[in-house]
Protein backbone atom coordinates (compact mmCIF):
# COMPACT_ATOMS: atom_id res chain seq x y z
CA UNK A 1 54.18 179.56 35.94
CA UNK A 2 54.55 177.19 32.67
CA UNK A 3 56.23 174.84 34.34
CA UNK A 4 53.72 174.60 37.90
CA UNK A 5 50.42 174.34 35.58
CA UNK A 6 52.62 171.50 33.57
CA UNK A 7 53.14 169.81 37.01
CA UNK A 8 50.02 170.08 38.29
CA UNK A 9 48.48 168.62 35.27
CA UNK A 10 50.65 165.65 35.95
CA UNK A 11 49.69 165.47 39.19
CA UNK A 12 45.71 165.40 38.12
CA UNK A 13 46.89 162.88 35.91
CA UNK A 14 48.53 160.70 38.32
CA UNK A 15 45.82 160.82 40.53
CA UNK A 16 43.32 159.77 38.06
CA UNK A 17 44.93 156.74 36.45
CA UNK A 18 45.52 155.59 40.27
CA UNK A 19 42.56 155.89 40.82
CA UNK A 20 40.94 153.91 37.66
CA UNK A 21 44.35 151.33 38.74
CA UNK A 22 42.44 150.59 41.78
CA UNK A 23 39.87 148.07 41.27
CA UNK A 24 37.05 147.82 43.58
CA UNK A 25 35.34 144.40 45.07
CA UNK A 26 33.00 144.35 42.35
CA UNK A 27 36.02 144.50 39.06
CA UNK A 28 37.89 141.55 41.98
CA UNK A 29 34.56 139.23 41.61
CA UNK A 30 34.25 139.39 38.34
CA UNK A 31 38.30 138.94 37.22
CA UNK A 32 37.98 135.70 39.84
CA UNK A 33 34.24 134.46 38.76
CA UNK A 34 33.37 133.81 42.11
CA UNK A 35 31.61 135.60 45.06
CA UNK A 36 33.52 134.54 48.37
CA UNK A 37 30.49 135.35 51.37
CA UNK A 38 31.13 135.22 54.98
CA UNK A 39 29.62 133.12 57.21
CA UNK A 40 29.19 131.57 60.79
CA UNK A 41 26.84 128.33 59.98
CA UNK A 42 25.06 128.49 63.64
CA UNK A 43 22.82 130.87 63.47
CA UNK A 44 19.22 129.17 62.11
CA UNK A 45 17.48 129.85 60.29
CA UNK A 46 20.11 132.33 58.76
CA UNK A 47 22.77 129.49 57.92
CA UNK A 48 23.31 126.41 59.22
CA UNK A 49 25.03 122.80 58.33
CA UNK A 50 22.16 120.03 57.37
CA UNK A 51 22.98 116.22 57.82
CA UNK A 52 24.91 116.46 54.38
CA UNK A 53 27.22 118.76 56.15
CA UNK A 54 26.32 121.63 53.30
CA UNK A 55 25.63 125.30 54.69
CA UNK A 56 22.14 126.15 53.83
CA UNK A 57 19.62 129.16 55.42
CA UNK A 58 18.39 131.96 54.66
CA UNK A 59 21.20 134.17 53.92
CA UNK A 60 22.76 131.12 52.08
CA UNK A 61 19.69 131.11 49.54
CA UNK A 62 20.04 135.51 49.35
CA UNK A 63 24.02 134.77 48.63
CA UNK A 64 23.14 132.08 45.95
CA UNK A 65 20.79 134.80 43.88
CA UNK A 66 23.94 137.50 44.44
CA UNK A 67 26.49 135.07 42.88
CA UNK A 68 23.91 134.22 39.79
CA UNK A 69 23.17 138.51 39.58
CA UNK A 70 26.67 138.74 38.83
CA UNK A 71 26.94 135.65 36.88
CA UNK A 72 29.87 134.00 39.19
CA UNK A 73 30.25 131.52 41.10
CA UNK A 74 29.26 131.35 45.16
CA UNK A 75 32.02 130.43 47.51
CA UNK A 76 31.10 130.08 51.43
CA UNK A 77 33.51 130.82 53.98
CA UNK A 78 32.88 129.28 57.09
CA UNK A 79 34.34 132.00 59.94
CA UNK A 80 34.28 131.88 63.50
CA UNK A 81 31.72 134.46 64.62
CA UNK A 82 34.82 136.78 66.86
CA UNK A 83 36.56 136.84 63.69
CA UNK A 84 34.76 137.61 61.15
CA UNK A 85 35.08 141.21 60.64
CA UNK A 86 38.98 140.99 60.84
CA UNK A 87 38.19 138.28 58.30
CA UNK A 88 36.58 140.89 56.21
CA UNK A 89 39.28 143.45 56.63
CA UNK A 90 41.96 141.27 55.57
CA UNK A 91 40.54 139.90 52.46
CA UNK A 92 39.55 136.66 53.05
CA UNK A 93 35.60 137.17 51.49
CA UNK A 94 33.90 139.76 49.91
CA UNK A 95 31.06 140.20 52.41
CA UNK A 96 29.86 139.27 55.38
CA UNK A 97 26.39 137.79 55.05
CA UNK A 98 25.25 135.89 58.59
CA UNK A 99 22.79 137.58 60.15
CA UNK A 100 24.78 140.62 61.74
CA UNK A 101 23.28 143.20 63.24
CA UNK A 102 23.38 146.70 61.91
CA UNK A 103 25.33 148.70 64.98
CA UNK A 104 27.11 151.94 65.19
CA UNK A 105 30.27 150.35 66.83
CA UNK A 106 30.33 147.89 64.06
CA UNK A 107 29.95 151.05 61.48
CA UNK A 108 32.81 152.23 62.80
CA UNK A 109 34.92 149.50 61.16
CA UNK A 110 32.84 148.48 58.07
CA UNK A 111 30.33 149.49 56.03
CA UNK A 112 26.67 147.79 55.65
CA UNK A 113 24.20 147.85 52.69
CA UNK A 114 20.84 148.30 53.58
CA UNK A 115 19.29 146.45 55.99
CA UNK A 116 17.36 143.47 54.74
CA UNK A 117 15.34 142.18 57.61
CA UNK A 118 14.33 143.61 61.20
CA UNK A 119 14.70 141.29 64.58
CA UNK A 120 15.30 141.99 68.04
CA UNK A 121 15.97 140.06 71.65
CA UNK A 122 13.41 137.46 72.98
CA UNK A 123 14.22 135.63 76.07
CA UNK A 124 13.83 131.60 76.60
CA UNK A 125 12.61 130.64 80.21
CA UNK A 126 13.42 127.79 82.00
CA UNK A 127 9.82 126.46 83.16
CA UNK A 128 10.67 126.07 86.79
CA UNK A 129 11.11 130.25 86.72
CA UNK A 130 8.29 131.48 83.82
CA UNK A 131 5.76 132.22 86.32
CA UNK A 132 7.41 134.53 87.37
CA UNK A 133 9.18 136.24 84.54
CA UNK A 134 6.57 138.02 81.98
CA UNK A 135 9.12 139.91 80.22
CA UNK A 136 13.30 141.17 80.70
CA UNK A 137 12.47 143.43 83.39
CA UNK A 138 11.37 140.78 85.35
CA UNK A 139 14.74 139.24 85.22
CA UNK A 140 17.09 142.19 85.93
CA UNK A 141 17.61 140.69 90.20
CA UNK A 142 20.80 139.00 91.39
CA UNK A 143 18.26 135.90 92.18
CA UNK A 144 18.65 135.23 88.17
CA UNK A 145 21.06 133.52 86.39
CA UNK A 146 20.69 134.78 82.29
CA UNK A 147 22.99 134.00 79.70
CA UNK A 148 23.85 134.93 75.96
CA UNK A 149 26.31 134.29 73.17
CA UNK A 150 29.71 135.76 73.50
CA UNK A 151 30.57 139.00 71.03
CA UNK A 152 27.27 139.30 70.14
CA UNK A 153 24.22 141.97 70.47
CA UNK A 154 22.49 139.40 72.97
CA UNK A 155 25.22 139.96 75.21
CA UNK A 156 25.46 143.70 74.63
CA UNK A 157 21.50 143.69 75.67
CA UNK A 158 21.51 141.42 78.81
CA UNK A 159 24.51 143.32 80.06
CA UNK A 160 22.12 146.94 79.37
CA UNK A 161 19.26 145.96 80.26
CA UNK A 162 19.62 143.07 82.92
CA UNK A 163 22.72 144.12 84.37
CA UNK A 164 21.63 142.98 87.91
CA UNK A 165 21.23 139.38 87.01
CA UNK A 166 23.95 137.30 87.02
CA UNK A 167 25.16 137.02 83.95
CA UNK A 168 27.68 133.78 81.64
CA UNK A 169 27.98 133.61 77.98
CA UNK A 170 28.85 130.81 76.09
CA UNK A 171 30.51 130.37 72.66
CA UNK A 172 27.83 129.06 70.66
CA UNK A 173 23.91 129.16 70.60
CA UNK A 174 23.21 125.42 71.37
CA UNK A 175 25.31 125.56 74.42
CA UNK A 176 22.91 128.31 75.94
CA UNK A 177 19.67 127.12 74.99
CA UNK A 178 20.47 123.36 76.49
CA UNK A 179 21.58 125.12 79.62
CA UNK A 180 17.83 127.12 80.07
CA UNK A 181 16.64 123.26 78.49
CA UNK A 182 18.12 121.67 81.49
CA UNK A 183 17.71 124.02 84.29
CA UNK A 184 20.89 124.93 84.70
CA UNK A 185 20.40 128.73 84.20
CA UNK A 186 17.29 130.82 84.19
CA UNK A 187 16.91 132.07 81.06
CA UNK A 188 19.14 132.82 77.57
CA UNK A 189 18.55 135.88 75.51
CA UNK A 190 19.48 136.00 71.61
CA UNK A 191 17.84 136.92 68.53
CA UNK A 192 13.95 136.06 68.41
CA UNK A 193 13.73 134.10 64.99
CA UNK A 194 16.58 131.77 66.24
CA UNK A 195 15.00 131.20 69.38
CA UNK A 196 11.26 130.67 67.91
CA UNK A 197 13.60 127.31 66.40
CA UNK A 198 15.62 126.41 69.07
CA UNK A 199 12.49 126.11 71.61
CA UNK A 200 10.25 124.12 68.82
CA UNK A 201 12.91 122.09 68.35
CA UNK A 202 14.84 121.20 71.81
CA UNK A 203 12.76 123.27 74.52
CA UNK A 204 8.95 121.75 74.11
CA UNK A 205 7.83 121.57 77.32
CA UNK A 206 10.72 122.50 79.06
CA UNK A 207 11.25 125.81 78.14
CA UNK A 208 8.70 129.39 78.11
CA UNK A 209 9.36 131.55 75.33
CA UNK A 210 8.79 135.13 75.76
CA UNK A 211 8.93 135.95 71.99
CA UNK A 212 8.14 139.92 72.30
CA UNK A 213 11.64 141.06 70.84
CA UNK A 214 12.35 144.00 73.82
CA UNK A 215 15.20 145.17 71.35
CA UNK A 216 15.17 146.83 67.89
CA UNK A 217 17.65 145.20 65.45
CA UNK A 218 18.44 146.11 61.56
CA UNK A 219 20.32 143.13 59.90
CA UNK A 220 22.60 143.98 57.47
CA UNK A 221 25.19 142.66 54.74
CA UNK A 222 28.55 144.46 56.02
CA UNK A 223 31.42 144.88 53.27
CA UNK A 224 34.97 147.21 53.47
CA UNK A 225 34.97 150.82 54.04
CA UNK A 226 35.81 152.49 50.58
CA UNK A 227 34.07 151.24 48.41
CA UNK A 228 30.85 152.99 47.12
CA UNK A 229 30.00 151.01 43.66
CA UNK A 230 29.67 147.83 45.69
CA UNK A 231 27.70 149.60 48.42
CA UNK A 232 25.50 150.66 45.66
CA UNK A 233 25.46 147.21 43.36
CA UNK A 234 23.97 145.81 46.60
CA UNK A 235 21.06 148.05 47.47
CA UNK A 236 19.63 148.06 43.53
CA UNK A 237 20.03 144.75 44.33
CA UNK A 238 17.76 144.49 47.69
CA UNK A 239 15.18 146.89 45.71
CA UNK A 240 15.18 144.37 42.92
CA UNK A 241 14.09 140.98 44.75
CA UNK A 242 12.31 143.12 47.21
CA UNK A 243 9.79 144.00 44.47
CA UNK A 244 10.06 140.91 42.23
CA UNK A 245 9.03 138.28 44.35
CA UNK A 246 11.98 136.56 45.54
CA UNK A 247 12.80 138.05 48.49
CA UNK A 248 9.37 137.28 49.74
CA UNK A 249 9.86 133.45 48.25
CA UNK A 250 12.89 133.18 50.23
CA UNK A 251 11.87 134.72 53.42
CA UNK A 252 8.66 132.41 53.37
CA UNK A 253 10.83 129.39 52.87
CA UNK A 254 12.54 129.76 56.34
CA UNK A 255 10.48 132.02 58.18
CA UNK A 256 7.36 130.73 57.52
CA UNK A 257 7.55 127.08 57.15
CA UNK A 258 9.72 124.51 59.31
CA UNK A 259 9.89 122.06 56.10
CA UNK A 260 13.90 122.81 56.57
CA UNK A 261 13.81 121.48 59.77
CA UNK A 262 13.82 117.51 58.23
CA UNK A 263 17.09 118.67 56.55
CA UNK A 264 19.01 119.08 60.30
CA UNK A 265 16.83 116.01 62.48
């Protein structure tokens, strides 16, 4: 009986020094001195490359106040957009931060902080069909041609919800919104603050933008499974900036002003 309770105190033991052994993302950013964040620059006004080829945005300005909470450095890793949870799950940043949308099926691999803004799908018209189109369900009929961007929840929603139309998806934003732009397809649905910029800035004229989002969508930071004290370093730090002003300065920078706009014409 001695010798069991002797063992199974060394088997507490064990466990515990593993488990003060294994250091969590947090103990990793500060032993390096840099935050390494996530990123697809494509996705305005979230983050996006100016004429200076720097990443800038939204969620660029968020990660820069992160990286000066925790006193480190800010490192931006540009990742294709199909790759950037693998990217996450194999170590190559510390969190995703590029406008990705809270979803179950992404839940199911990673784990998100709270979300930090809400969005949702608008649709951008091609003028030679908006007379006729007053809002998605218009456009669920073969007659259609609608389009989103591949691996994303704009393609999830057109393929839901307008599942009659026909449907292509392209790789990037730009490539969709220049196809509605030139009349080659009907209409491209993606996230509503992206296409609020795209139309002022490509579609005047040419384009109808039915900017009623049809689609509720959370945006959250996503970071590995397992790792609580992170989880919970980055919601105190939501509630902080959320009720000291900078969140608000931030959001008002590139939600409510197209200043930015000079930095990518």
């Amino acid at each position: 009986m001695r010798k069991l309770s002797v063992l199974c105190a060394l088997m507490v033991a064990m466990v515990l020094t593993a488990g003060v052994a294994m250091a969590g993302t947090l103990d990793e950013i500060q032993k390096r001195g840099k935050l390494r964040v996530g990123m697809e620059p494509g996705y305005m006004p979230f983050e996006l490359t100016n004429q200076k080829g720097e990443i800038i945005g939204f969620d660029v300005d968020m990660a820069k106040r992160m990286a000066k909470a925790m006193g480190v450095e800010l490192e931006i890793v540009s990742t294709a957009w199909d790759g950037i949870i693998p990217a996450l799950l194999t170590d190559k940043f510390d969190i995703i931060m590029s406008g990705m949308t809270l979803t179950q099926e992404r839940n199911m691999s990673i784990n998100f902080a709270s979300p930090y803004i809400e969005i949702g799908q608008s649709i951008i018209v091609s003028n030679k069909v908006a007379g006729e189109i007053k809002s998605y369900k218009d456009l669920n009929d073969p007659k259609y041609t609608v389009a989103s961007k591949l691996g994303t929840t704009g393609e999830q929603a057109t393929k839901r919800m307008i599942g009659k139309a026909k449907y292509v998806s392209f790789e990037t934003e730009q490539e969709g919104v220049l196809e509605v732009v030139n009349g080659k397809i009907d209409a491209f649905i993606y996230d509503m603050p992206y296409n609020a910029v795209a139309v002022s800035q490509r579609g005047q004229g040419k384009v109808t933008h039915l900017d009623k989002a049809f689609t509720f969508e959370p945006l959250a930071w996503g970071i590995r499974k397992g790792d609580p004290d992170f989880l919970n370093w980055l919601n105190n730090f939501m509630y902080q900036i959320r009720n000291d002003g900078v969140y608000d300065k931030i959001y008002s920078k590139w939600f409510q002003s197209d200043a930015w706009l000079k930095e990518i014409q």
